[in-house]
N, C-alpha and C. Protein backbone atom coordinates (compact mmCIF):
# COMPACT_ATOMS: atom_id res chain seq x y z
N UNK A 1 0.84 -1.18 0.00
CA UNK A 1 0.00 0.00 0.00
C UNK A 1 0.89 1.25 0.00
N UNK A 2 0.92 2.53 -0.82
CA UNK A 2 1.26 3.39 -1.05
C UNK A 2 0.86 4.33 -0.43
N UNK A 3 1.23 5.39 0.43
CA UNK A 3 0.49 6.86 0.63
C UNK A 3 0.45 7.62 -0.34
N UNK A 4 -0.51 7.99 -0.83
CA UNK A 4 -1.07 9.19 -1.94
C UNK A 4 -0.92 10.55 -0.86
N UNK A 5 -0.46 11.29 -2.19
CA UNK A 5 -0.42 13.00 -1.89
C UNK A 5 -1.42 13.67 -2.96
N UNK A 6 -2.09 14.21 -2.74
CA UNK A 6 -3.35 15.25 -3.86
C UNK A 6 -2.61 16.86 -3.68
N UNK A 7 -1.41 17.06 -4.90
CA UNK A 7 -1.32 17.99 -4.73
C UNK A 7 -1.97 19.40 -6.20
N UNK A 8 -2.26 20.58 -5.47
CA UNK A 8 -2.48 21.36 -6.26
C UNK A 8 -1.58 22.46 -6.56
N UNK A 9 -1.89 23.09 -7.71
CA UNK A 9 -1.24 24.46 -7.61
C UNK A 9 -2.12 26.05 -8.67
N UNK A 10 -2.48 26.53 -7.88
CA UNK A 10 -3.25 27.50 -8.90
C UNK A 10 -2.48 29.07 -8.02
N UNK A 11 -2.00 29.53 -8.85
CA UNK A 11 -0.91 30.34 -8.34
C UNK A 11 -1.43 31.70 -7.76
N UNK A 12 -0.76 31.54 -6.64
CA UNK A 12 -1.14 32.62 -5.75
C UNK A 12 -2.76 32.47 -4.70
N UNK A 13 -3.12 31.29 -4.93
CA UNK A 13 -4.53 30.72 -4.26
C UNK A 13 -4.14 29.49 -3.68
N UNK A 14 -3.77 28.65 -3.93
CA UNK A 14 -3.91 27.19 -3.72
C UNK A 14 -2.50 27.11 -4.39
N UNK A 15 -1.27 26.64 -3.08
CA UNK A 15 -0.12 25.65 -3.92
C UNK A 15 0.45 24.67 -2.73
N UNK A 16 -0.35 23.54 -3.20
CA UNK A 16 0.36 22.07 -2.35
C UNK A 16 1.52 21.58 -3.20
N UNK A 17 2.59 21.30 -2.50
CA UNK A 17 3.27 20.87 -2.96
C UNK A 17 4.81 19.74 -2.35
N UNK A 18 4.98 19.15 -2.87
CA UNK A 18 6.29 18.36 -1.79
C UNK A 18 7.50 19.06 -2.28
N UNK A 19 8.41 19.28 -0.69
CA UNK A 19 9.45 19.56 -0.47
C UNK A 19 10.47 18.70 -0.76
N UNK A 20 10.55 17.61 -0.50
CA UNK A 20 11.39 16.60 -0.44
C UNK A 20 10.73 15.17 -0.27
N UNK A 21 11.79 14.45 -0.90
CA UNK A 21 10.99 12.74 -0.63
C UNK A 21 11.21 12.16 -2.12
N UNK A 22 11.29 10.89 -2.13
CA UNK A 22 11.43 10.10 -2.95
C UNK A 22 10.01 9.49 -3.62
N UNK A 23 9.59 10.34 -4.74
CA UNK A 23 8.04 9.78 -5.41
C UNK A 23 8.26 8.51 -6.47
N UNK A 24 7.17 7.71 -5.67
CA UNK A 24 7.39 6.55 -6.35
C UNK A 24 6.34 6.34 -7.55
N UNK A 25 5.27 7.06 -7.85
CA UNK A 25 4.50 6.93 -8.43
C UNK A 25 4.07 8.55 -8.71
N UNK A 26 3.63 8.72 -9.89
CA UNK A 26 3.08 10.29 -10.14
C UNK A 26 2.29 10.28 -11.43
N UNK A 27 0.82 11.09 -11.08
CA UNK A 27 -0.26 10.70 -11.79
C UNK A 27 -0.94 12.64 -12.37
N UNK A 28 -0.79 12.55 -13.36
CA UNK A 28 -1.25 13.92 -13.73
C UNK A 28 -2.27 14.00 -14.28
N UNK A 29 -3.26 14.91 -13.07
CA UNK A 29 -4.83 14.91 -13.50
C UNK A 29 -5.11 16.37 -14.35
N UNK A 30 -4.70 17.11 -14.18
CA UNK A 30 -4.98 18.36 -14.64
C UNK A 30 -3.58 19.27 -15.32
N UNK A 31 -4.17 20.22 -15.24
CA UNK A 31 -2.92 21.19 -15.54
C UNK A 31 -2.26 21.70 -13.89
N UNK A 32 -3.46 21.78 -13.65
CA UNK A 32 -3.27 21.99 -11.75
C UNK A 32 -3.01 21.19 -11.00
N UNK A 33 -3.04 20.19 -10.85
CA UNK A 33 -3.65 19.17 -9.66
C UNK A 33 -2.88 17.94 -10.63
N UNK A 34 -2.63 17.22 -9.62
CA UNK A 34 -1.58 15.66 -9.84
C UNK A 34 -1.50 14.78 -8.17
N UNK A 35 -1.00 13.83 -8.50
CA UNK A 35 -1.17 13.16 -7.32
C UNK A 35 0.20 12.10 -7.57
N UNK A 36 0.79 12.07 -6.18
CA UNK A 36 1.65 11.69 -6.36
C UNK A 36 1.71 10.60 -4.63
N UNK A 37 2.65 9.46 -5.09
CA UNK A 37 2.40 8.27 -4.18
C UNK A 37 4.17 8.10 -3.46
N UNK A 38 3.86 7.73 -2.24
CA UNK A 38 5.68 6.98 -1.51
C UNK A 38 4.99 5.74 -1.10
N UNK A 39 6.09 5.41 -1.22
CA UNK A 39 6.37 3.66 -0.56
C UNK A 39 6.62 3.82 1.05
N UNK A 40 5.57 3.13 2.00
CA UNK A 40 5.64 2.83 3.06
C UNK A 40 7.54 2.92 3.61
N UNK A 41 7.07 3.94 4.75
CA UNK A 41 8.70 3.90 5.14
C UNK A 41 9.63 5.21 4.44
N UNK A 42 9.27 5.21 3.22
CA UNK A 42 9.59 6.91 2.87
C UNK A 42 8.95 8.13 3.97
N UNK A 43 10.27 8.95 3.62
CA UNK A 43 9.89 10.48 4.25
C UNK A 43 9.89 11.46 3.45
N UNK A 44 8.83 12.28 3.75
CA UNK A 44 8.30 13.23 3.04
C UNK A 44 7.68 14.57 3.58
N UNK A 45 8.19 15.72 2.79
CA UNK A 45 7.72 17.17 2.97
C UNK A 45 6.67 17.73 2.20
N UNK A 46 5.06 17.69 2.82
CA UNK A 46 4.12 18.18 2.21
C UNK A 46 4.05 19.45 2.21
N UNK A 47 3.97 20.59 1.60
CA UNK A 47 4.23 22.13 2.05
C UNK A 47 2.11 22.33 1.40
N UNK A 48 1.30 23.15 1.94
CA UNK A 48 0.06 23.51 1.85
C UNK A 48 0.24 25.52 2.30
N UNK A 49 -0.26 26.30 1.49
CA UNK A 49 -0.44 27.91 1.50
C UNK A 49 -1.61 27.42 0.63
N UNK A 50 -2.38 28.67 0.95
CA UNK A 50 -3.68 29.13 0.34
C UNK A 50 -3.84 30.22 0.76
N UNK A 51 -4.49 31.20 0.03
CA UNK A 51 -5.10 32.88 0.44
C UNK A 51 -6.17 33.12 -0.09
N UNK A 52 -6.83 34.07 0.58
CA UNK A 52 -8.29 34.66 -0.74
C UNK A 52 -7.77 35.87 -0.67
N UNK A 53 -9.24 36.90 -1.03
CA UNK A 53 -8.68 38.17 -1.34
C UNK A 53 -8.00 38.62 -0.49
N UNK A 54 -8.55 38.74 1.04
CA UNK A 54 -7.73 39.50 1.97
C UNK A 54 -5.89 39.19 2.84
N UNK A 55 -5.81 37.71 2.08
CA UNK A 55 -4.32 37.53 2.20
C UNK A 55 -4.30 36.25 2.58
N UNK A 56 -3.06 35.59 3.52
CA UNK A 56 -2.87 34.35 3.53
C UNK A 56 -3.99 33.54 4.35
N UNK A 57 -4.64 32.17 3.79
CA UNK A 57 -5.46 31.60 4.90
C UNK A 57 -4.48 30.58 5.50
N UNK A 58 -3.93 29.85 5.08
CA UNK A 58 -2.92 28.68 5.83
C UNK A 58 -1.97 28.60 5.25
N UNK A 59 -0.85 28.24 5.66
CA UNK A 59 0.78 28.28 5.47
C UNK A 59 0.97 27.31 6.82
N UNK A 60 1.24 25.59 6.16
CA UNK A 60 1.33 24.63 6.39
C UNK A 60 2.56 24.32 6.39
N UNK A 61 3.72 23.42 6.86
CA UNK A 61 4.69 22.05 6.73
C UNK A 61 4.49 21.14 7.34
N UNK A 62 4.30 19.46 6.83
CA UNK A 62 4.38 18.42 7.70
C UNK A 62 5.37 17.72 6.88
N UNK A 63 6.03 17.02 7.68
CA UNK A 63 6.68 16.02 7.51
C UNK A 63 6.60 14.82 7.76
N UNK A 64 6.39 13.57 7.05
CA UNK A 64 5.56 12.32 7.24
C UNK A 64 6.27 11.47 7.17
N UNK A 65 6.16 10.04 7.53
CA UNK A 65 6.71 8.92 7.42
C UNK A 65 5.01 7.87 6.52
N UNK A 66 5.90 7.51 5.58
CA UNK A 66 5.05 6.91 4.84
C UNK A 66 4.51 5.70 5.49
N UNK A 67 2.89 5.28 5.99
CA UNK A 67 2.89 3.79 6.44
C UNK A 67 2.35 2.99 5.81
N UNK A 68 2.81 1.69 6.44
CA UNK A 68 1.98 0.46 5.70
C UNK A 68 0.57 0.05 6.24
N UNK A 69 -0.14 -0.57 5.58
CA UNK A 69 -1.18 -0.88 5.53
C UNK A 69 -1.88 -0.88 7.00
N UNK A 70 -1.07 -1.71 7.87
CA UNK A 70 -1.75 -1.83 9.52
C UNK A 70 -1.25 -1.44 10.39
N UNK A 71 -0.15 -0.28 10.00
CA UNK A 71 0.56 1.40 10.90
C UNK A 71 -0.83 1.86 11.25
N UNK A 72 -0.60 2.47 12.52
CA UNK A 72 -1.54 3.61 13.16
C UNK A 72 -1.14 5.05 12.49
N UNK A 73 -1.85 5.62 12.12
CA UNK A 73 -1.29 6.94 11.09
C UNK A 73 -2.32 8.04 11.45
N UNK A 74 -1.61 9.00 11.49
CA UNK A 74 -1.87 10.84 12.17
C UNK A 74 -2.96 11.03 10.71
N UNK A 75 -4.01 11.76 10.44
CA UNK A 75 -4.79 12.19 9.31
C UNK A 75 -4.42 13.73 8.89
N UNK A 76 -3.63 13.69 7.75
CA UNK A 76 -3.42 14.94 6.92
C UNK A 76 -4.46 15.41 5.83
N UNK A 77 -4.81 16.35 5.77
CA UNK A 77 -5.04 16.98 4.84
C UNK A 77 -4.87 16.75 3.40
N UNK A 78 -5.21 15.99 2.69
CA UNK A 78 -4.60 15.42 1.27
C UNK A 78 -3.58 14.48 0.99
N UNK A 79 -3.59 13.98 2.00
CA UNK A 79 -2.64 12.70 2.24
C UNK A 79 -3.80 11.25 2.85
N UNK A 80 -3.71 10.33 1.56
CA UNK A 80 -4.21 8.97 2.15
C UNK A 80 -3.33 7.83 1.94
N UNK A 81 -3.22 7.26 3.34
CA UNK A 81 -4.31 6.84 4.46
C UNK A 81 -4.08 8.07 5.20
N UNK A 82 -2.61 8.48 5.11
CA UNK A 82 -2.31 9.82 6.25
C UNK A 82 -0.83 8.85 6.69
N UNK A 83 -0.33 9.34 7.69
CA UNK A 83 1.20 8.91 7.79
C UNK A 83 1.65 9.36 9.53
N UNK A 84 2.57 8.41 9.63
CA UNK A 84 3.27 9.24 10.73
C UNK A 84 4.31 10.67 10.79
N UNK A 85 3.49 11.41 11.54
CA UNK A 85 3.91 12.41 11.59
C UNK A 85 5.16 12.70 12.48
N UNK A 86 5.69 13.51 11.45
CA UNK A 86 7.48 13.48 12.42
C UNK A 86 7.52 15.12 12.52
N UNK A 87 7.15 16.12 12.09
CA UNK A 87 6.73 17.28 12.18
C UNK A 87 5.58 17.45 11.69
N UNK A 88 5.16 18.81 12.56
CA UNK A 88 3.68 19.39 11.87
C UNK A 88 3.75 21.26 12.49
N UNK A 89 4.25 22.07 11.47
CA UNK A 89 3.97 23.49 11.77
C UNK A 89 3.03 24.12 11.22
N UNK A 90 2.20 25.02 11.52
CA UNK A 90 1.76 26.05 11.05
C UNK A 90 1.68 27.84 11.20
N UNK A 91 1.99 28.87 10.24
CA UNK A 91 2.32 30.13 10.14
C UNK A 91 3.23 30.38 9.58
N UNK A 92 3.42 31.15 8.70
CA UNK A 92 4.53 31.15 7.86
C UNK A 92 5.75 31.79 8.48
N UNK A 93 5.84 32.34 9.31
CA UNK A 93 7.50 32.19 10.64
C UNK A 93 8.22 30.84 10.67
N UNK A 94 7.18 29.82 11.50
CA UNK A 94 7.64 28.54 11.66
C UNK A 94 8.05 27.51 10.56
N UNK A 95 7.17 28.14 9.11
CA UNK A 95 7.30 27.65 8.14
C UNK A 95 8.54 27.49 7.42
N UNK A 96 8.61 28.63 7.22
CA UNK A 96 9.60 29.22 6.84
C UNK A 96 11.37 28.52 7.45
N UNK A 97 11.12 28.69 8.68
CA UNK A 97 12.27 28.13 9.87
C UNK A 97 12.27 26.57 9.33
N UNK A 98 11.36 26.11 9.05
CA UNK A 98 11.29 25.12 8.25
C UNK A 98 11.75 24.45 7.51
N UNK A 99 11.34 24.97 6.47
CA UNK A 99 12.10 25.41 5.09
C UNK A 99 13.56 25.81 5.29
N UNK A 100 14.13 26.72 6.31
CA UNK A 100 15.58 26.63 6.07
C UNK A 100 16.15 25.26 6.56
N UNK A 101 15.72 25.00 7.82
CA UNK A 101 16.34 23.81 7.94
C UNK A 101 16.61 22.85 7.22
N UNK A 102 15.83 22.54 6.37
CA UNK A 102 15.84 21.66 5.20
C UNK A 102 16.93 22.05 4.37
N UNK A 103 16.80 23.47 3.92
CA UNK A 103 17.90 24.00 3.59
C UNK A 103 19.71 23.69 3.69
N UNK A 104 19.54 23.65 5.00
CA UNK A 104 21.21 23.17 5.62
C UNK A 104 21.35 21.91 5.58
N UNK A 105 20.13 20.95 5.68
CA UNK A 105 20.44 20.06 5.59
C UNK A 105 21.24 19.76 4.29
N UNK A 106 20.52 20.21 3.37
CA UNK A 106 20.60 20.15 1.93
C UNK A 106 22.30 20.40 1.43
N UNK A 107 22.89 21.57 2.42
CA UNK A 107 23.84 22.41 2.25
C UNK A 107 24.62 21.40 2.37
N UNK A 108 24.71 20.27 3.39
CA UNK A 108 25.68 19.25 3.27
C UNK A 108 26.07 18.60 2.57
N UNK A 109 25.33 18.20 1.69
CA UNK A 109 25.16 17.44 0.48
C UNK A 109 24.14 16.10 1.09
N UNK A 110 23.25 16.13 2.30
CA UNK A 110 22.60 15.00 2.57
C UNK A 110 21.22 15.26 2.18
N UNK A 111 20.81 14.51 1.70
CA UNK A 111 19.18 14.26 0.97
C UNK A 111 18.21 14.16 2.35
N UNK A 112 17.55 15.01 2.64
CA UNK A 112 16.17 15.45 3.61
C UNK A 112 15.36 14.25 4.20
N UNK A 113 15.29 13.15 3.10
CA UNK A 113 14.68 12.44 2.92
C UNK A 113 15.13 11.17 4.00
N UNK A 114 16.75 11.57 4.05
CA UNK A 114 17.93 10.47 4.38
C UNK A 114 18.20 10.54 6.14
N UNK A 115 17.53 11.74 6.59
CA UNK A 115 17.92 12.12 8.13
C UNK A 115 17.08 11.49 9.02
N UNK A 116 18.08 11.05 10.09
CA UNK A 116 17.40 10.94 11.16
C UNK A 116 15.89 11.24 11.76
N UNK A 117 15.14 10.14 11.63
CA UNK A 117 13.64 11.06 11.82
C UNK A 117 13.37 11.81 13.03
N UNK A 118 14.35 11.72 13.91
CA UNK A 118 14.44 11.76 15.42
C UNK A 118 14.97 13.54 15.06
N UNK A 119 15.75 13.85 14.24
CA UNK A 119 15.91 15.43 14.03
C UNK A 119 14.57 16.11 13.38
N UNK A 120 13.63 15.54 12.42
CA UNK A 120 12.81 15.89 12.23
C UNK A 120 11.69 16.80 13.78
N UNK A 121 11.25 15.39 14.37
CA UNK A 121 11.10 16.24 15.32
C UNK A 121 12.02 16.71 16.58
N UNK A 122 13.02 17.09 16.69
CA UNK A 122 13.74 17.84 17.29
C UNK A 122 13.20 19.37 16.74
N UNK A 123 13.50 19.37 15.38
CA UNK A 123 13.16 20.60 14.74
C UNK A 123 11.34 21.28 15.21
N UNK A 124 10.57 20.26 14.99
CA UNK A 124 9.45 20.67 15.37
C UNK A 124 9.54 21.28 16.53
N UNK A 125 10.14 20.19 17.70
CA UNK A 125 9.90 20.55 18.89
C UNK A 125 10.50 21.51 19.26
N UNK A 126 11.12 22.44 18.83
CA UNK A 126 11.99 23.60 18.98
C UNK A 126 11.89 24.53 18.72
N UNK A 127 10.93 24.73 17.23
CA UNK A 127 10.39 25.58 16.48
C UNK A 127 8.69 26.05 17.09
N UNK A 128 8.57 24.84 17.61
CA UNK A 128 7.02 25.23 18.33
C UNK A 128 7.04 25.79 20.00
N UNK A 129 8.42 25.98 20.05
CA UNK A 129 8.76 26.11 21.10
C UNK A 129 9.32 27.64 21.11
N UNK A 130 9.27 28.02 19.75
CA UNK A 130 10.35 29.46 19.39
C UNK A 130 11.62 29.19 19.51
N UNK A 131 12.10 28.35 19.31
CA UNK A 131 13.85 28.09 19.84
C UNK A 131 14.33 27.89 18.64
N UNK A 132 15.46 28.01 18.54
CA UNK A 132 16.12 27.78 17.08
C UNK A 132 16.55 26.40 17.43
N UNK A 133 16.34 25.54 16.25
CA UNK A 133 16.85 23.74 16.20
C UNK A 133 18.42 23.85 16.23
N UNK A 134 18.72 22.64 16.69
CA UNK A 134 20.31 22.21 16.52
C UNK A 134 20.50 21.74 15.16
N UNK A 135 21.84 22.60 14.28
CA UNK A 135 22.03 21.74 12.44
C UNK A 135 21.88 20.21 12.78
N UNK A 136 21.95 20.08 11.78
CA UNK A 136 21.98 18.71 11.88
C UNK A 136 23.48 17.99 10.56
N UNK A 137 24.34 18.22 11.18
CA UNK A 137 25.55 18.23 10.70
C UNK A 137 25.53 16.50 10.05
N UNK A 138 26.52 16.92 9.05
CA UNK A 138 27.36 15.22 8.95
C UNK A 138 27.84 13.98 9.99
N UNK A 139 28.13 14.74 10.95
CA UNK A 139 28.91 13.71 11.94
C UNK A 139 27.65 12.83 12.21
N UNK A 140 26.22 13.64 12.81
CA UNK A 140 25.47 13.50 13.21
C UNK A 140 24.97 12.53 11.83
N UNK A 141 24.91 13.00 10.96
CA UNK A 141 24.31 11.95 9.79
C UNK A 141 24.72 10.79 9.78
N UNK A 142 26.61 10.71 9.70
CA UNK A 142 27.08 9.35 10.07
C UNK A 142 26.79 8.34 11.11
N UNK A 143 26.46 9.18 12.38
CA UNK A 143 26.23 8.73 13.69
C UNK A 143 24.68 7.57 12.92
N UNK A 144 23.91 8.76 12.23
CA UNK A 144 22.73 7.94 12.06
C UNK A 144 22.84 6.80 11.35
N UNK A 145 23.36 6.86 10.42
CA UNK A 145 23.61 5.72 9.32
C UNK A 145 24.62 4.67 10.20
N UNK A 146 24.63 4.41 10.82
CA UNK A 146 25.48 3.66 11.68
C UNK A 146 24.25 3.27 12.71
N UNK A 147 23.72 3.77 13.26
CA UNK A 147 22.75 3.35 14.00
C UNK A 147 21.68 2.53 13.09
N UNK A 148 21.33 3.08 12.22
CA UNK A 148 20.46 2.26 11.70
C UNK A 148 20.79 0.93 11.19
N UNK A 149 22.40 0.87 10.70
CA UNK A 149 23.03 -0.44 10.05
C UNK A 149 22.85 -1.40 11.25
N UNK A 150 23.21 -0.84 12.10
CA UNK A 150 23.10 -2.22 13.51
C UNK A 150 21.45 -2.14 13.98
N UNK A 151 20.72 -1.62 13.58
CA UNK A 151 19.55 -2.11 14.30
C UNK A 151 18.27 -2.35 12.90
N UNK A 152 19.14 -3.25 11.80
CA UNK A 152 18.30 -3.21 10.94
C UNK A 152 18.66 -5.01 10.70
């Protein structure tokens, strides 16, 4: 079983879209709108903004862990079945703080997708907290990839 993403984009109203993650499947319904699938166990950055006339209504980031079929799973917004959630911000401050983090990650040369899920929420929990997160450096990446080799 796959988690589906329903994302849209009509510019400047409605733009869902993924940040990061490995798509295993991608289905194009419109000129707007497509839907795109991960494999149980993938991680993934759903980003959701919308506005009407008078300005922004939501400015979303979650970050998910893709599940399988008989995982207990958090319910997102355009995500089925829905996924475990490893972050969840909302306002475009936190968003944003977000978004850079991902950023540095990036800066290392390590794929978003590839980190520790345990920094994921570190970041949440820090950011919802107003605190600035700890990078999440290489050493720390190695540390992970080493942890996971022995407990896999």
């Amino acid at each position: 079983m796959q988690t589906i993403v329903h994302l849209s984009w009509m510019e400047g109203r409605v733009e869902r879209w993924i940040r990061f993650g490995r798509i295993a499947e991608e289905t194009v319904l419109t000129s707007s709108e497509k839907r795109v699938a991960f494999a149980p166990g993938s991680v993934f950055a759903f980003v959701r903004w919308s506005s009407n006339d008078y300005g922004t209504v939501e400015s979303r980031i979650d970050i998910l862990r893709a599940v399988r079929a008989q995982d207990p799973c958090s319910t997102v917004p355009c995500v089925t079945p829905g996924g475990e959630l490893l972050l969840r911000l909302s306002g475009w401050p936190k968003v944003e703080a977000a978004l850079r983090s991902i950023d540095t990650v990036e800066s290392y040369g390590i794929a978003p997708e590839e980190v520790c899920p345990d920094h994921w929420r570190h970041v949440h929990n820090r950011l919802t907290a107003t605190l600035e997160p700890r990078a999440y450096i290489p050493a720390r990446h190695a540390a992970w990839l080493k942890r996971r080799m022995i407990s896999t």
